[in-house]
C-alpha atoms as a PDB file:
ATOM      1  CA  UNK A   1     -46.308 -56.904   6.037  1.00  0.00           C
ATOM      2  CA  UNK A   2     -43.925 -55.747   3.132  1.00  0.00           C
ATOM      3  CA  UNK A   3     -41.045 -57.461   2.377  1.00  0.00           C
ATOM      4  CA  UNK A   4     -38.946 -55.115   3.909  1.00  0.00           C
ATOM      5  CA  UNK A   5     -38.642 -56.115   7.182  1.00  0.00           C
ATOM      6  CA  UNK A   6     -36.062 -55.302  10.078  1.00  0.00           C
ATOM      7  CA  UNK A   7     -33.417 -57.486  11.520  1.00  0.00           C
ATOM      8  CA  UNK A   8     -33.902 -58.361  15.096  1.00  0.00           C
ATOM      9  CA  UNK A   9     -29.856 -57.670  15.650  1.00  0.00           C
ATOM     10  CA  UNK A  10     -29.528 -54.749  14.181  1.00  0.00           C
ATOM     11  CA  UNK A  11     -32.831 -52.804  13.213  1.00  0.00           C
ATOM     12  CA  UNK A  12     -31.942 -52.393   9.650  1.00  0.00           C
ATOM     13  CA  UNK A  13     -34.479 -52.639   6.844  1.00  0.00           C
ATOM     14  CA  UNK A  14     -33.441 -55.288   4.409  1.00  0.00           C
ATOM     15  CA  UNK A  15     -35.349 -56.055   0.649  1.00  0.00           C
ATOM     16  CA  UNK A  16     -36.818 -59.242   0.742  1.00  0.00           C
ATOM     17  CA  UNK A  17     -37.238 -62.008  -2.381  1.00  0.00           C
ATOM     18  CA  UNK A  18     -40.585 -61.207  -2.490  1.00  0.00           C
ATOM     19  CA  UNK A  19     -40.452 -57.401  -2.066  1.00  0.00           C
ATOM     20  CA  UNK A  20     -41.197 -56.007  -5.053  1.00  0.00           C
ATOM     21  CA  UNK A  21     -44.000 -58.353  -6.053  1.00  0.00           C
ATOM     22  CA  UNK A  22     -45.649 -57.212  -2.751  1.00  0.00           C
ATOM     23  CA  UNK A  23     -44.984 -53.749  -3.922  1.00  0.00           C
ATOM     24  CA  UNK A  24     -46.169 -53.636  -7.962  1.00  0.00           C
ATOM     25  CA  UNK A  25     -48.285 -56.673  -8.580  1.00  0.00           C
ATOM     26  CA  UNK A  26     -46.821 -59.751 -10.524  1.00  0.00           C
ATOM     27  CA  UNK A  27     -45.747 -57.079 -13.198  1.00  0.00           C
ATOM     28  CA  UNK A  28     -42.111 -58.561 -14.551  1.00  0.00           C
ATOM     29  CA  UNK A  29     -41.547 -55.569 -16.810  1.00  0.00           C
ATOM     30  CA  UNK A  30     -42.413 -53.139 -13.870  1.00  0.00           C
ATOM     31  CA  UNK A  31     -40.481 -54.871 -11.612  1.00  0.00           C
ATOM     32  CA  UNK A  32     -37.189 -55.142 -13.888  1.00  0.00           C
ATOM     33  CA  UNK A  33     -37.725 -51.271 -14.054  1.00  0.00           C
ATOM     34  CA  UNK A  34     -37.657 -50.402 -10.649  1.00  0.00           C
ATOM     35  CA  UNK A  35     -34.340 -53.108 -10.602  1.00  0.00           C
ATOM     36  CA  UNK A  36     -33.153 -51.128 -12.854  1.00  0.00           C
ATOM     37  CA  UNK A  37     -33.653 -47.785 -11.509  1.00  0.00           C
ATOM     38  CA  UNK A  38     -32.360 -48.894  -8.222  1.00  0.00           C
ATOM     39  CA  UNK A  39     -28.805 -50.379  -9.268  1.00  0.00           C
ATOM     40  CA  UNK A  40     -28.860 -46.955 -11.514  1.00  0.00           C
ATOM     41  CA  UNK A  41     -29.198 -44.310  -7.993  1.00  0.00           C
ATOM     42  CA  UNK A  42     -27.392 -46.829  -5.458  1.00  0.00           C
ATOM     43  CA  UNK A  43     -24.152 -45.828  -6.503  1.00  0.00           C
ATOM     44  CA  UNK A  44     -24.511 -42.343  -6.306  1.00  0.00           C
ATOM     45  CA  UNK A  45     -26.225 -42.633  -2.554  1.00  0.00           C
ATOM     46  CA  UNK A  46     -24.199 -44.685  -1.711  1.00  0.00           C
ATOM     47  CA  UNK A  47     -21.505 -42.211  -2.397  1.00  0.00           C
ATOM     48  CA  UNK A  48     -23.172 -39.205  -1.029  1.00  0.00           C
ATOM     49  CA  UNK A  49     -23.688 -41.065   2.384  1.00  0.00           C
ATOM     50  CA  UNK A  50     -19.978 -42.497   2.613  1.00  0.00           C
ATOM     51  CA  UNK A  51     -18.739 -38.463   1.675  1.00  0.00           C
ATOM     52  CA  UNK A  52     -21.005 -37.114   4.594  1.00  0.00           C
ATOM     53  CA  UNK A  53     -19.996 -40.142   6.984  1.00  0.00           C
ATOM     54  CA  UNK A  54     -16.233 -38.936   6.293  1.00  0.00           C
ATOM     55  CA  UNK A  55     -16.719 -35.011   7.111  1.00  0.00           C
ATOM     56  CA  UNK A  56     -19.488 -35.873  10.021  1.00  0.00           C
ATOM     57  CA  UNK A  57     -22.271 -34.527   8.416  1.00  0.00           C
ATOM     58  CA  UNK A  58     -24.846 -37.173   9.851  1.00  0.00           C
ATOM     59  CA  UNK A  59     -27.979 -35.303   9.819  1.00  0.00           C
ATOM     60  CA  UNK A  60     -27.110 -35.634   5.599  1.00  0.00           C
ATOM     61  CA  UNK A  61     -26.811 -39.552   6.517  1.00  0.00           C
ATOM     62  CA  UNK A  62     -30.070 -39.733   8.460  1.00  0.00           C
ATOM     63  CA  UNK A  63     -32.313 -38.252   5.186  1.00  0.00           C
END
């Protein structure tokens, strides 16, 4: 199994140590990428889902 796995409590997927290794390989330079490109979109998503939590839009939440 992935390194994503859920948490018994509360059925959330969570990124694991070992996660992206699983996912690319032992590829550092591939890996710092994808770091990178996450920390680069969370912000934004992170955003967008608070701004459709606030006006109730949670189908928008849900994709």
């Amino acid at each position: 199994m992935l390194g994503i796995r859920l948490c018994q409590a509360r059925q959330h997927p969570s990124w694991g140590v070992f996660t992206s290794a699983e996912l690319v390989g032992d590829n550092q330079s591939l890996q710092e990428s994808l770091a990178k490109k996450f920390f680069r979109n969370a912000k934004a998503q992170v955003t967008a889902i608070v701004l459709a939590v606030d006006i109730g839009d949670l189908a928008a939440v849900a994709d």
